[in-house]
PDB file of N, CA and C in Angstrom:
ATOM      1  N   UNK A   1      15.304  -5.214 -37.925  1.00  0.00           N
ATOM      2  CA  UNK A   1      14.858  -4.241 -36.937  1.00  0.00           C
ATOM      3  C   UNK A   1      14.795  -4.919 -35.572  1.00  0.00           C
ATOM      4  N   UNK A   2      15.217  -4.501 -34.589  1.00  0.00           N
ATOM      5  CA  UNK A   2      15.029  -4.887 -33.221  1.00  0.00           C
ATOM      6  C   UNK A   2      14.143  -4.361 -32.769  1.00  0.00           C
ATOM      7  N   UNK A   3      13.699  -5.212 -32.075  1.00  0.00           N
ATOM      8  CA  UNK A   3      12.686  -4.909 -31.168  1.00  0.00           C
ATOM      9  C   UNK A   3      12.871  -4.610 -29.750  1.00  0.00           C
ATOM     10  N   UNK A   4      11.566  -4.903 -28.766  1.00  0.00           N
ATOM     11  CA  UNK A   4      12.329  -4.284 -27.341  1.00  0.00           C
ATOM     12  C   UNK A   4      13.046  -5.540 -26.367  1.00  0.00           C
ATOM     13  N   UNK A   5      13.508  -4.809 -25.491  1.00  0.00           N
ATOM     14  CA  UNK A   5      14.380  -5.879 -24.798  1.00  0.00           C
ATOM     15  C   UNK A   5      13.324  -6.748 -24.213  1.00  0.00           C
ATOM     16  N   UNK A   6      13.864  -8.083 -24.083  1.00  0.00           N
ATOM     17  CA  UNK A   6      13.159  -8.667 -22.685  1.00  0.00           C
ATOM     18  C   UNK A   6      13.843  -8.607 -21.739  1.00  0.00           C
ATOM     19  N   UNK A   7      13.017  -8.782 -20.371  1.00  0.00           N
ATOM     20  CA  UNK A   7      14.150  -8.237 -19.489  1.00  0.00           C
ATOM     21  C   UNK A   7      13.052  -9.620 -18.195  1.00  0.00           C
ATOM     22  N   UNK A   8      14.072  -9.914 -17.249  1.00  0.00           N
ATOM     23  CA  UNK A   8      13.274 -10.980 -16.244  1.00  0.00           C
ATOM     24  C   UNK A   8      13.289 -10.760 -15.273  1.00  0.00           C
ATOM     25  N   UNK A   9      13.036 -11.350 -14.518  1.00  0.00           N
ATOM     26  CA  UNK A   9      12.393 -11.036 -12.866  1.00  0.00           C
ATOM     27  C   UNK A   9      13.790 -10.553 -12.082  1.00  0.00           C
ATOM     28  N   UNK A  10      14.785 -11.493 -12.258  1.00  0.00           N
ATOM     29  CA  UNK A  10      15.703 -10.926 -11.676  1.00  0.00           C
ATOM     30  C   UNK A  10      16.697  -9.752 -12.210  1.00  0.00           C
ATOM     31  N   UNK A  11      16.622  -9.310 -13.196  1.00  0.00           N
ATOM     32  CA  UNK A  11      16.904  -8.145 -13.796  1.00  0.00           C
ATOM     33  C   UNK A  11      16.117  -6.837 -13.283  1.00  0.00           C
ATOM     34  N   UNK A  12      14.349  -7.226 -13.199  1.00  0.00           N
ATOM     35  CA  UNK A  12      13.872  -6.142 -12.343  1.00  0.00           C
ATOM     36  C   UNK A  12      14.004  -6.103 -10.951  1.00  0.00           C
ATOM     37  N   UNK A  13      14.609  -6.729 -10.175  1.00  0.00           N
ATOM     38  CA  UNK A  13      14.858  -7.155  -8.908  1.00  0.00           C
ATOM     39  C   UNK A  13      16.044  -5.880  -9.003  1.00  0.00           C
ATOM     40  N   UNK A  14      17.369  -6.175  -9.986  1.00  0.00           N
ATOM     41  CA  UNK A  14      18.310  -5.913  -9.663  1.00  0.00           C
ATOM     42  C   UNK A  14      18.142  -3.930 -10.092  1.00  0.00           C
ATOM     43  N   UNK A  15      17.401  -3.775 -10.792  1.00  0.00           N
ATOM     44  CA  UNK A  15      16.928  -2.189 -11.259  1.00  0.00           C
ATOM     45  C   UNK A  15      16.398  -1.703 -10.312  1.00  0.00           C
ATOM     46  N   UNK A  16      15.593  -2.118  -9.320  1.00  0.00           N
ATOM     47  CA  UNK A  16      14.987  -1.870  -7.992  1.00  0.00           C
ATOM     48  C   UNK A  16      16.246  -1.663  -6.557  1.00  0.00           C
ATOM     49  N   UNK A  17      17.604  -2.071  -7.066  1.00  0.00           N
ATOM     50  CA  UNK A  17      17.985  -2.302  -6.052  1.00  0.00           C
ATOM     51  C   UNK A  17      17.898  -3.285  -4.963  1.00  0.00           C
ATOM     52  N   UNK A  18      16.983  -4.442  -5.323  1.00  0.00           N
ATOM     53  CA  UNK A  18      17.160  -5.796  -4.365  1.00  0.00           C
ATOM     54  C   UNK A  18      17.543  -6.699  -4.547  1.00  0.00           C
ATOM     55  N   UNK A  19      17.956  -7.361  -3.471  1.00  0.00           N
ATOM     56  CA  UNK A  19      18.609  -8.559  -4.160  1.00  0.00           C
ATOM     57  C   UNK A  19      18.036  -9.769  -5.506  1.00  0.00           C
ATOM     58  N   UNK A  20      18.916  -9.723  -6.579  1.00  0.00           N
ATOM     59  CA  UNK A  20      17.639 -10.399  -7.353  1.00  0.00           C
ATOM     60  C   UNK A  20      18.564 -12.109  -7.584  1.00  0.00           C
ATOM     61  N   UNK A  21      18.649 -12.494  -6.389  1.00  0.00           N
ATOM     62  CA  UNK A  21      18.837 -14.116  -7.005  1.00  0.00           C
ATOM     63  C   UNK A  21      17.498 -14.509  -6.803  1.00  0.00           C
ATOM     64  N   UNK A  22      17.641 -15.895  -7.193  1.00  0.00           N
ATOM     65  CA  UNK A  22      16.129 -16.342  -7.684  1.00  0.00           C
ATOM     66  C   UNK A  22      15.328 -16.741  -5.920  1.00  0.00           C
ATOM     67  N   UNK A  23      16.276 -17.224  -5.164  1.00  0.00           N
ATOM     68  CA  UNK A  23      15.684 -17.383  -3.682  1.00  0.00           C
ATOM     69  C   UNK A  23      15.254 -16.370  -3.018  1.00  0.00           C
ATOM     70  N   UNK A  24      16.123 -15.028  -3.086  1.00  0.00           N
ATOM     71  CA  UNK A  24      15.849 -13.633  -2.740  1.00  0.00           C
ATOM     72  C   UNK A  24      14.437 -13.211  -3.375  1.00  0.00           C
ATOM     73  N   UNK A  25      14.077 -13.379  -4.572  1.00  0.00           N
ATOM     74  CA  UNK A  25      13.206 -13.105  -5.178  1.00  0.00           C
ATOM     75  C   UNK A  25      11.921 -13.720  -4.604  1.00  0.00           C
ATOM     76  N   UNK A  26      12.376 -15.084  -4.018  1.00  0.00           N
ATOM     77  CA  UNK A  26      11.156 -15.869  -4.079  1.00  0.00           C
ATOM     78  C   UNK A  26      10.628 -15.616  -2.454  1.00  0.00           C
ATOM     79  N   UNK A  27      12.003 -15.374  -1.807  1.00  0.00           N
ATOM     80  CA  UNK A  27      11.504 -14.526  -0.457  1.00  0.00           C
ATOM     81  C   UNK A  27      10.776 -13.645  -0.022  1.00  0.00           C
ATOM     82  N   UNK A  28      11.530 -12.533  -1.201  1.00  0.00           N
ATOM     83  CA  UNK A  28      10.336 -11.667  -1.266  1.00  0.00           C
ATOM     84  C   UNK A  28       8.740 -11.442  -1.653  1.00  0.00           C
ATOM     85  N   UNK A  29       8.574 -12.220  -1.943  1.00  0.00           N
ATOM     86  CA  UNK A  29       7.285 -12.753  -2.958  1.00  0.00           C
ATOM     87  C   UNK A  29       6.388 -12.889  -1.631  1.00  0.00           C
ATOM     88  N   UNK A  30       6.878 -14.167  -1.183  1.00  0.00           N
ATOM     89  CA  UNK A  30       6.366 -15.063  -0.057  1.00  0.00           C
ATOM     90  C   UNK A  30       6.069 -13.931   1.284  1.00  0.00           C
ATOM     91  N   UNK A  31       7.074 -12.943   1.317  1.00  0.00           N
ATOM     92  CA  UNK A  31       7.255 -12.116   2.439  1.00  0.00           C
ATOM     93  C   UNK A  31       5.907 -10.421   2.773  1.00  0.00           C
ATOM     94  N   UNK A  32       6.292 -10.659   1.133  1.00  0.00           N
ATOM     95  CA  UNK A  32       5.151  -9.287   0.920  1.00  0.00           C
ATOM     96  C   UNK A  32       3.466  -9.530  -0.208  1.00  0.00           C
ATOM     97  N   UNK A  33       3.182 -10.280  -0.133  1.00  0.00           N
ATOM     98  CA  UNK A  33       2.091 -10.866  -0.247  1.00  0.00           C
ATOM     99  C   UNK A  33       1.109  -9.998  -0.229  1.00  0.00           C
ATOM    100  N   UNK A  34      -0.027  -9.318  -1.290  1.00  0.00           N
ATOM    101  CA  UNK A  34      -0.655  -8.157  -1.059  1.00  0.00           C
ATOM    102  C   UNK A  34      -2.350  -8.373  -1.072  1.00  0.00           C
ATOM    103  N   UNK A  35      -2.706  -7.650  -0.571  1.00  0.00           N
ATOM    104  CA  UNK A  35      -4.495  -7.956  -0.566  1.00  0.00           C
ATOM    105  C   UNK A  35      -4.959  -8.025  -1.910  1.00  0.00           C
ATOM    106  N   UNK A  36      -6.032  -8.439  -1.860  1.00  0.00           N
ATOM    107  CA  UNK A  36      -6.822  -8.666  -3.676  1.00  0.00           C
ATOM    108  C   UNK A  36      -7.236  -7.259  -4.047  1.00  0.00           C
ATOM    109  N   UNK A  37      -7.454  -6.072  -3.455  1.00  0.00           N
ATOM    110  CA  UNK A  37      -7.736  -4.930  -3.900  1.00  0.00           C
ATOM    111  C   UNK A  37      -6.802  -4.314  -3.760  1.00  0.00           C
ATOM    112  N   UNK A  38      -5.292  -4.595  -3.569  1.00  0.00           N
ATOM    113  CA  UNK A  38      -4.052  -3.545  -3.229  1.00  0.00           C
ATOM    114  C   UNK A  38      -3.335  -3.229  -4.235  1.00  0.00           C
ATOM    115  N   UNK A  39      -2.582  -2.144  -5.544  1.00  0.00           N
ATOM    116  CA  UNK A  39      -2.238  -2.315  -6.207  1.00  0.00           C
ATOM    117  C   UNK A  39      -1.112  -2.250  -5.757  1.00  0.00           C
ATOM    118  N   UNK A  40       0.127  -3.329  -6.850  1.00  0.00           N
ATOM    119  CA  UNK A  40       1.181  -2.969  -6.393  1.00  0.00           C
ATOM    120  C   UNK A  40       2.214  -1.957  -6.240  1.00  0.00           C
ATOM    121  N   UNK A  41       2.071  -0.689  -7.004  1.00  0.00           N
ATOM    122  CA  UNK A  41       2.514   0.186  -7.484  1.00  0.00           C
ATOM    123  C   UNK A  41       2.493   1.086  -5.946  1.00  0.00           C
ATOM    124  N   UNK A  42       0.906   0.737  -5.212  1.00  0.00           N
ATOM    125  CA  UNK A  42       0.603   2.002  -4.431  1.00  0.00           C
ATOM    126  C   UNK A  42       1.065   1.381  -2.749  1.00  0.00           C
ATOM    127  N   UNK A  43       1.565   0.022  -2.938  1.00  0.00           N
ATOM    128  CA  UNK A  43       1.857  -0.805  -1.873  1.00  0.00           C
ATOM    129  C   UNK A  43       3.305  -0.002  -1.366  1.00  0.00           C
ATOM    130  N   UNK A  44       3.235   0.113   0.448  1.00  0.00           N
ATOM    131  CA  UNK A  44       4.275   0.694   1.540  1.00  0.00           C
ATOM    132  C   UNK A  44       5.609  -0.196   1.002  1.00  0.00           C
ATOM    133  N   UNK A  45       5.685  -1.601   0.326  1.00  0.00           N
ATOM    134  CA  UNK A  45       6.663  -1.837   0.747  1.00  0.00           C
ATOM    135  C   UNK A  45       8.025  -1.614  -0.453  1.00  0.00           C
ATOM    136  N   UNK A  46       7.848  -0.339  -1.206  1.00  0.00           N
ATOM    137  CA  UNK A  46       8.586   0.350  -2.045  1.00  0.00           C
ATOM    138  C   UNK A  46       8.588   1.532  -1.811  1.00  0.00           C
ATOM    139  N   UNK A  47      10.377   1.724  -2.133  1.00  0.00           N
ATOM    140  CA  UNK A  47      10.456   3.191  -1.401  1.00  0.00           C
ATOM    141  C   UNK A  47      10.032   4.034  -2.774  1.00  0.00           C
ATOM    142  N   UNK A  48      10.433   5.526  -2.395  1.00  0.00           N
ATOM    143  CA  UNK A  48      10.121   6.444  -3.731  1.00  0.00           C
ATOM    144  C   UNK A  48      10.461   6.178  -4.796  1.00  0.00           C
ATOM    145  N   UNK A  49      11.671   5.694  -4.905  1.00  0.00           N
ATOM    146  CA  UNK A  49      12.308   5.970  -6.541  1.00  0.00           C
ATOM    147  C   UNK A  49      11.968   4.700  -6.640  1.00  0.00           C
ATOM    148  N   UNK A  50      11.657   3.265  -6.368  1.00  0.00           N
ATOM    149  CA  UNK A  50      11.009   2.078  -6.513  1.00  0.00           C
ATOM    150  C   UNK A  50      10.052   2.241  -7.151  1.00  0.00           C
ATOM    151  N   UNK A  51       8.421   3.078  -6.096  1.00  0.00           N
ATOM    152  CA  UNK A  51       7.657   3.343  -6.818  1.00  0.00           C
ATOM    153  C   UNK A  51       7.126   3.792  -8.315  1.00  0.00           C
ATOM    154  N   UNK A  52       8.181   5.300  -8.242  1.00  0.00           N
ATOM    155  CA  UNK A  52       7.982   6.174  -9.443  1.00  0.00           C
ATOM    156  C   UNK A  52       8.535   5.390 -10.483  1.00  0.00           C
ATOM    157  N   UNK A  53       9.674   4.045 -10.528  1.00  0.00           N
ATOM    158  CA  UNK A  53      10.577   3.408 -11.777  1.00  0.00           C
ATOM    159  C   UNK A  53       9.372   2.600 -11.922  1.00  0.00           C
ATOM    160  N   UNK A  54       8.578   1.939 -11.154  1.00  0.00           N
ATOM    161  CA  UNK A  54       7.428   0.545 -11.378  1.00  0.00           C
ATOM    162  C   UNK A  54       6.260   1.465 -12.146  1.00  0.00           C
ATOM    163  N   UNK A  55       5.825   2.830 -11.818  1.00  0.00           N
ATOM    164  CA  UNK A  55       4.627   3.522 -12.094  1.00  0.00           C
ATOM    165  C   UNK A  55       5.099   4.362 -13.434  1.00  0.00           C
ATOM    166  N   UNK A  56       6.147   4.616 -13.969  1.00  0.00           N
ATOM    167  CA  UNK A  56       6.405   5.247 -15.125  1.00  0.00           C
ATOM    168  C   UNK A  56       6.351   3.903 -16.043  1.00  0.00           C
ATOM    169  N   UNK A  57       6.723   3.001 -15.853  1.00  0.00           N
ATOM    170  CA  UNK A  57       7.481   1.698 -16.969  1.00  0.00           C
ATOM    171  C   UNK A  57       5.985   1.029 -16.956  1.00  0.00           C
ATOM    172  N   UNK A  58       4.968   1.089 -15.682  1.00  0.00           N
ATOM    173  CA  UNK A  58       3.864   0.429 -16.242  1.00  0.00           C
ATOM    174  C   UNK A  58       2.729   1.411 -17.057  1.00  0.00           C
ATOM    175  N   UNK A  59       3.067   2.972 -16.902  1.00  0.00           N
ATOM    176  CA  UNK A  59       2.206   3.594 -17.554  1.00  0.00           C
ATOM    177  C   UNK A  59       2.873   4.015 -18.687  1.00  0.00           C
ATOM    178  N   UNK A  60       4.264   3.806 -19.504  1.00  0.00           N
ATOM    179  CA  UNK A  60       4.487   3.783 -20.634  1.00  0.00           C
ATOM    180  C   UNK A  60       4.611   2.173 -21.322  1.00  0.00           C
ATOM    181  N   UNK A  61       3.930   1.352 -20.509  1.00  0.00           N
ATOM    182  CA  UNK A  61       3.843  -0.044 -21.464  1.00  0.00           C
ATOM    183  C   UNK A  61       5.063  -0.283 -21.830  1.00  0.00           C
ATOM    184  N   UNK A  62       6.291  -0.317 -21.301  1.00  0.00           N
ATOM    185  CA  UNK A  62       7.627  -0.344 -21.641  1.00  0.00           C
ATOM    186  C   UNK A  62       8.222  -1.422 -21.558  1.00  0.00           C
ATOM    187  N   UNK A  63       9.606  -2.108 -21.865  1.00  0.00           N
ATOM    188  CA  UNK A  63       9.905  -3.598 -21.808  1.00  0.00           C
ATOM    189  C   UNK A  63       9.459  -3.969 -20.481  1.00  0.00           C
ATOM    190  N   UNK A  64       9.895  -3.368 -19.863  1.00  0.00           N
ATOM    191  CA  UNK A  64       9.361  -3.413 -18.186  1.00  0.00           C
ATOM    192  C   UNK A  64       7.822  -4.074 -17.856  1.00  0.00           C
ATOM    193  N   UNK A  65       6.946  -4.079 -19.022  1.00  0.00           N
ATOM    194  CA  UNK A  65       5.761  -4.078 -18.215  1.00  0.00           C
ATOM    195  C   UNK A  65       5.450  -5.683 -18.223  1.00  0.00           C
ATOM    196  N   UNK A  66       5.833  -6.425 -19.154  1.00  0.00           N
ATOM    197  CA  UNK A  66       5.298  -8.179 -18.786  1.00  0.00           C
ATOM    198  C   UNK A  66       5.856  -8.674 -17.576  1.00  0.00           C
ATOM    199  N   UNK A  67       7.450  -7.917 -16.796  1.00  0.00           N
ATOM    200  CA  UNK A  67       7.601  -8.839 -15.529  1.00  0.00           C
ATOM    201  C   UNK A  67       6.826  -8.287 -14.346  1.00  0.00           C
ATOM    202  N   UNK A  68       6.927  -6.993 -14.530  1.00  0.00           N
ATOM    203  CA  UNK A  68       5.671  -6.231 -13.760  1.00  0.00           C
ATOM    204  C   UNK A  68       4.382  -6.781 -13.437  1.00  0.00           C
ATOM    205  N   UNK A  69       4.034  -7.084 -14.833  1.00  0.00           N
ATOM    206  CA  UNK A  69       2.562  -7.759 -14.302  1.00  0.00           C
ATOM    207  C   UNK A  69       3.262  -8.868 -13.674  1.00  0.00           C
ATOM    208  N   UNK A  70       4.234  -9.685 -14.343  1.00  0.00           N
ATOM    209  CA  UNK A  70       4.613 -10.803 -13.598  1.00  0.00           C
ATOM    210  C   UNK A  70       4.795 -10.815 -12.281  1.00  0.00           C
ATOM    211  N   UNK A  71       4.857  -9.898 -11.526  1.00  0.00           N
ATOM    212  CA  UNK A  71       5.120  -9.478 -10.262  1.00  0.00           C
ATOM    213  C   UNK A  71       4.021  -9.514  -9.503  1.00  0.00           C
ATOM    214  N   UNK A  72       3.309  -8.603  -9.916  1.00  0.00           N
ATOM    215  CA  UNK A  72       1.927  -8.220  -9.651  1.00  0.00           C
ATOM    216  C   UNK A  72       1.191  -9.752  -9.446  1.00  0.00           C
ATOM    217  N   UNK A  73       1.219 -10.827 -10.283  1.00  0.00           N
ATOM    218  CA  UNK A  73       0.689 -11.507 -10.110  1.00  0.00           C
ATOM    219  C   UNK A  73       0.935 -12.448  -9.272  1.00  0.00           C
ATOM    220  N   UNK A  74       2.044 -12.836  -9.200  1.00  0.00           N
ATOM    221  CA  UNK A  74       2.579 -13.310  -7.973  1.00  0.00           C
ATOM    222  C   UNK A  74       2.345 -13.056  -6.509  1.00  0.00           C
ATOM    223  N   UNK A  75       2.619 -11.580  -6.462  1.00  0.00           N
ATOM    224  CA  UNK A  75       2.117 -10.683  -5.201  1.00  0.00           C
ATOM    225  C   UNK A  75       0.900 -11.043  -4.664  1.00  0.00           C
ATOM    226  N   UNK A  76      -0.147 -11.297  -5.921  1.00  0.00           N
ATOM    227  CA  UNK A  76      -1.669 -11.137  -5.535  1.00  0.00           C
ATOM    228  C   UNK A  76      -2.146 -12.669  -5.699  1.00  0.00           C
ATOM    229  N   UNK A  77      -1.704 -13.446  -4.771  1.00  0.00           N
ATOM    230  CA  UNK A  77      -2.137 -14.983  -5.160  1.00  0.00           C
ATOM    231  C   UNK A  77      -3.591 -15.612  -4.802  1.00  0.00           C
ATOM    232  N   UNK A  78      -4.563 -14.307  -4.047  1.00  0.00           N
ATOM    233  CA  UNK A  78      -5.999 -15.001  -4.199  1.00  0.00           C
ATOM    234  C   UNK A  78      -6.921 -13.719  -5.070  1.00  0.00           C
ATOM    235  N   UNK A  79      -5.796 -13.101  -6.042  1.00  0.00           N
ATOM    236  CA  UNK A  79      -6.838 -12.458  -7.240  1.00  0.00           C
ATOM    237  C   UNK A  79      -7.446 -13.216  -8.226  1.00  0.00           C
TER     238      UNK A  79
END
């Protein structure tokens, strides 16, 4: 039986539409940096269909959701 995919940072980079090499990635990281009470989901710097793909995949717990948090955590480096 298979199970679900794993899928990595730059794979969700590239589902988002941004550039997902690993420097691009790490640019972005560095670039958009979010407050300790900001979630990322509700953060300006994703457009609509960004949003709604990050807010469906984290509210169905989907392969999607460990780089997500992985994201999230990154984003939020004095949570």
């Amino acid at each position: 039986m298979l199970g679900e995919p794993e899928y990595s940072m730059n794979e969700l980079f590239a589902q988002l539409g941004l550039d997902s090499s690993d420097e691009a990635i790490d640019g972005f990281v560095e670039k958009n940096q979010l407050a300790k009470n900001e979630k990322l989901i509700e953060s300006d710097i994703w457009n609509d269909n960004q949003r709604m793909f990050l807010q469906e995949e984290w509210t169905k717990d989907a392969a999607w959701v460990e780089i997500i948090d992985d994201l999230n955590v990154r984003m939020h480096p004095d949570a």
